[in-house]
C-alpha atoms as a PDB file:
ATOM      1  CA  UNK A   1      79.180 150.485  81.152  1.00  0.00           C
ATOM      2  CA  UNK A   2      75.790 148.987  80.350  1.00  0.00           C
ATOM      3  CA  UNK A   3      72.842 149.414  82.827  1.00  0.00           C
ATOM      4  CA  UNK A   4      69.500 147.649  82.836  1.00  0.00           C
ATOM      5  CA  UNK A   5      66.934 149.503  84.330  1.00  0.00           C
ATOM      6  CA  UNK A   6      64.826 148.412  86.858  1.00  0.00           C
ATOM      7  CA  UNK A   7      61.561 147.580  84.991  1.00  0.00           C
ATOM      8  CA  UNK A   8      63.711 145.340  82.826  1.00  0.00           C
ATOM      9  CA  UNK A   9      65.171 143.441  85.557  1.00  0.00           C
ATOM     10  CA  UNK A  10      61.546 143.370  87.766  1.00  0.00           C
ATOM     11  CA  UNK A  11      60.325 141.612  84.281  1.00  0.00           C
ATOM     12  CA  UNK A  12      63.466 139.361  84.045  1.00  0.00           C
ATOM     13  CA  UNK A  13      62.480 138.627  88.158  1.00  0.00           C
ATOM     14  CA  UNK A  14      58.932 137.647  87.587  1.00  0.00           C
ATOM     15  CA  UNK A  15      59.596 135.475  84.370  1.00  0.00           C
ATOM     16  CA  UNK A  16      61.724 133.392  86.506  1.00  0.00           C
ATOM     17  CA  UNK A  17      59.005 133.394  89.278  1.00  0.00           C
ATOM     18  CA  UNK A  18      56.702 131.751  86.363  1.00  0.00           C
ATOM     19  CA  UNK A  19      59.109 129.390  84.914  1.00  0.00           C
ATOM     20  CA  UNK A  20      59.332 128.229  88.970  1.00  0.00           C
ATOM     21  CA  UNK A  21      55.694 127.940  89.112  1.00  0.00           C
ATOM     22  CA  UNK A  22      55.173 125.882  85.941  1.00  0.00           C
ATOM     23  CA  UNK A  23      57.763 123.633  87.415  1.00  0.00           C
ATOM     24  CA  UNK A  24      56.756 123.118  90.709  1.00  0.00           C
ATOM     25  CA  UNK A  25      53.034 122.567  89.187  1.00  0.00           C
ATOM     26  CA  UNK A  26      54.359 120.017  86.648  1.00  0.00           C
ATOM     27  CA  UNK A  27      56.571 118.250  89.363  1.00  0.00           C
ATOM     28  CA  UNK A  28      53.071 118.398  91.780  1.00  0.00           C
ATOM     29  CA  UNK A  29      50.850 116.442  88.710  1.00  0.00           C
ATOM     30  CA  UNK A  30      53.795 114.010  87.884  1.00  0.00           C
ATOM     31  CA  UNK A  31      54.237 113.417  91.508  1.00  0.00           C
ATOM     32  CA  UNK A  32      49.873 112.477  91.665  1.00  0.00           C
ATOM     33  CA  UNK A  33      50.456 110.439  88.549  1.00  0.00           C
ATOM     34  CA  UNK A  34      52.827 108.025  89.881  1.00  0.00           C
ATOM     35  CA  UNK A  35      51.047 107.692  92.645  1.00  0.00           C
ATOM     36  CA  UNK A  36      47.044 106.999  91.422  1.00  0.00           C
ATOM     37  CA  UNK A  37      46.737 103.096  91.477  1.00  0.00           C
ATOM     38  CA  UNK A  38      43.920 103.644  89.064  1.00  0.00           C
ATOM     39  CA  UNK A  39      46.107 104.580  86.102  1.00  0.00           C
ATOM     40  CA  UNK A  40      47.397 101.816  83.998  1.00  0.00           C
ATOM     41  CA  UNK A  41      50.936 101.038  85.148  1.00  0.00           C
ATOM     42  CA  UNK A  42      52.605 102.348  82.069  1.00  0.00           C
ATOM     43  CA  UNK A  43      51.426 105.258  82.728  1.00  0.00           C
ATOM     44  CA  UNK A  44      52.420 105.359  86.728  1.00  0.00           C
ATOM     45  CA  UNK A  45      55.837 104.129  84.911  1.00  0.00           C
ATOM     46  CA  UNK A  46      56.147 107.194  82.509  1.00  0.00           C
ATOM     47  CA  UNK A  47      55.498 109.799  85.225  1.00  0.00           C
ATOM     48  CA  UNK A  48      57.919 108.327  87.742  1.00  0.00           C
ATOM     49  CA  UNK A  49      60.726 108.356  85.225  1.00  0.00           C
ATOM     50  CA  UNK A  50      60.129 111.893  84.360  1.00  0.00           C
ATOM     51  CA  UNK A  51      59.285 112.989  87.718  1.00  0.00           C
ATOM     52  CA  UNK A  52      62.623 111.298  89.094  1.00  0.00           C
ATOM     53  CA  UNK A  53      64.706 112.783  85.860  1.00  0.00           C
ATOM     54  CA  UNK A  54      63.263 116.328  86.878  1.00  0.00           C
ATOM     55  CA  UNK A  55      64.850 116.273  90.303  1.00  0.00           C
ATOM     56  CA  UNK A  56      61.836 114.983  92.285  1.00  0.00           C
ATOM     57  CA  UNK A  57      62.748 113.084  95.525  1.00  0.00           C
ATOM     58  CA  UNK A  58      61.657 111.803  99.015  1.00  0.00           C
ATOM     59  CA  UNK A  59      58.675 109.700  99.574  1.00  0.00           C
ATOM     60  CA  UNK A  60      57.306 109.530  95.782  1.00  0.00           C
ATOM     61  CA  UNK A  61      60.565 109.118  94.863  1.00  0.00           C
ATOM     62  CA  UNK A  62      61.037 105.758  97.398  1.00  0.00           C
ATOM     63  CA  UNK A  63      57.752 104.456  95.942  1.00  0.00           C
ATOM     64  CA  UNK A  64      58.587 104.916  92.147  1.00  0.00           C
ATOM     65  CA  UNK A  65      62.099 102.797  92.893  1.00  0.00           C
ATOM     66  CA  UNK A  66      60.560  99.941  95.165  1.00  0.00           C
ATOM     67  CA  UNK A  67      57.043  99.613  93.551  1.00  0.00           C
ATOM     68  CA  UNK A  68      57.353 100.820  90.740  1.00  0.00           C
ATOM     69  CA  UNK A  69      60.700  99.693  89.299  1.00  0.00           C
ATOM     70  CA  UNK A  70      61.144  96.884  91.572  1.00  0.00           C
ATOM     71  CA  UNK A  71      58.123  95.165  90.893  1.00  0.00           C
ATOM     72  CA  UNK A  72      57.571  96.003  86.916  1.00  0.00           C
ATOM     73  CA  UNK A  73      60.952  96.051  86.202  1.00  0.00           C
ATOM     74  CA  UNK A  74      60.576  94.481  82.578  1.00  0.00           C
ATOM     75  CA  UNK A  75      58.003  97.464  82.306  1.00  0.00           C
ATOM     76  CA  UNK A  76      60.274 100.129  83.767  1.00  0.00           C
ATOM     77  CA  UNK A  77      63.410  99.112  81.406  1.00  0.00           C
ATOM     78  CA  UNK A  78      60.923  99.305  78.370  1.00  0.00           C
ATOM     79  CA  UNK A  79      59.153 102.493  79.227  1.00  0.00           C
ATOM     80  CA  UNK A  80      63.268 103.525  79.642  1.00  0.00           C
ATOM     81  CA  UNK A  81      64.340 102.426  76.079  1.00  0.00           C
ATOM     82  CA  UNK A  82      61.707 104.299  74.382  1.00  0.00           C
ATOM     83  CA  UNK A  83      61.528 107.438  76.437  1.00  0.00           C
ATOM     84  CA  UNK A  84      65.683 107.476  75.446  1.00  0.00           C
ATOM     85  CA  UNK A  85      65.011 107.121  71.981  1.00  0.00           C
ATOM     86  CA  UNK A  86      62.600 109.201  71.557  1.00  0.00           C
ATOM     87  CA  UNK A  87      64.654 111.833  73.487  1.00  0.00           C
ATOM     88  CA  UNK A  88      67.423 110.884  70.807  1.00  0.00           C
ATOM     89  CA  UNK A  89      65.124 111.400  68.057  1.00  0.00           C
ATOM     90  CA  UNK A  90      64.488 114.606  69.640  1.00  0.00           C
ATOM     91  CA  UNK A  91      67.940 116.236  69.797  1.00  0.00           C
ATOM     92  CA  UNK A  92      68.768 118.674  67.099  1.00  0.00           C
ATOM     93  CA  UNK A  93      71.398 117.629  63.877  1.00  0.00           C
ATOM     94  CA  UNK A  94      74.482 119.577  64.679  1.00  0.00           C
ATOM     95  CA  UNK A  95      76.715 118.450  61.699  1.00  0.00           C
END
């Protein structure tokens, strides 16, 4: 039987506290992004889509679908195609 001992799972504890707080701090500046009408709608666009694709939700979330999509739609379904192929460009050869 393998143990862990206790310092090793109080490091494993806080890493995961981090990792939360790096989140929550990135979901907190995507959220202002979308939201500051003095940034240049593409980039409003950009940090809806990756707020929304990182779980975010309520009122931002309302606002990025009917102001933000709704209204710059051709925008939004750019900003879309490139942030997918650049994701696809991304992914790692597995053959």
């Amino acid at each position: 039987m393998h143990f862990r001992s206790t310092k090793y799972v109080a490091q494993k504890k806080r890493d995961a506290e981090i990792l939360a707080e790096i989140r929550d701090g990135r979901l907190d500046t995507l959220r202002n992004s979308t939201c500051i009408r003095d940034l240049p709608i593409g980039a409003r666009i950009t940090a809806a889509q990756e707020y929304l694709e990182r779980g975010g939700n309520g009122d931002v979330k309302k606002y990025a679908e009917n102001e933000l999509r709704d209204k710059h739609r051709e925008a939004w379904d750019a900003i879309a195609r490139l942030r997918c192929r650049r994701k696809e460009n991304e992914q790692p050869n597995l053959r």
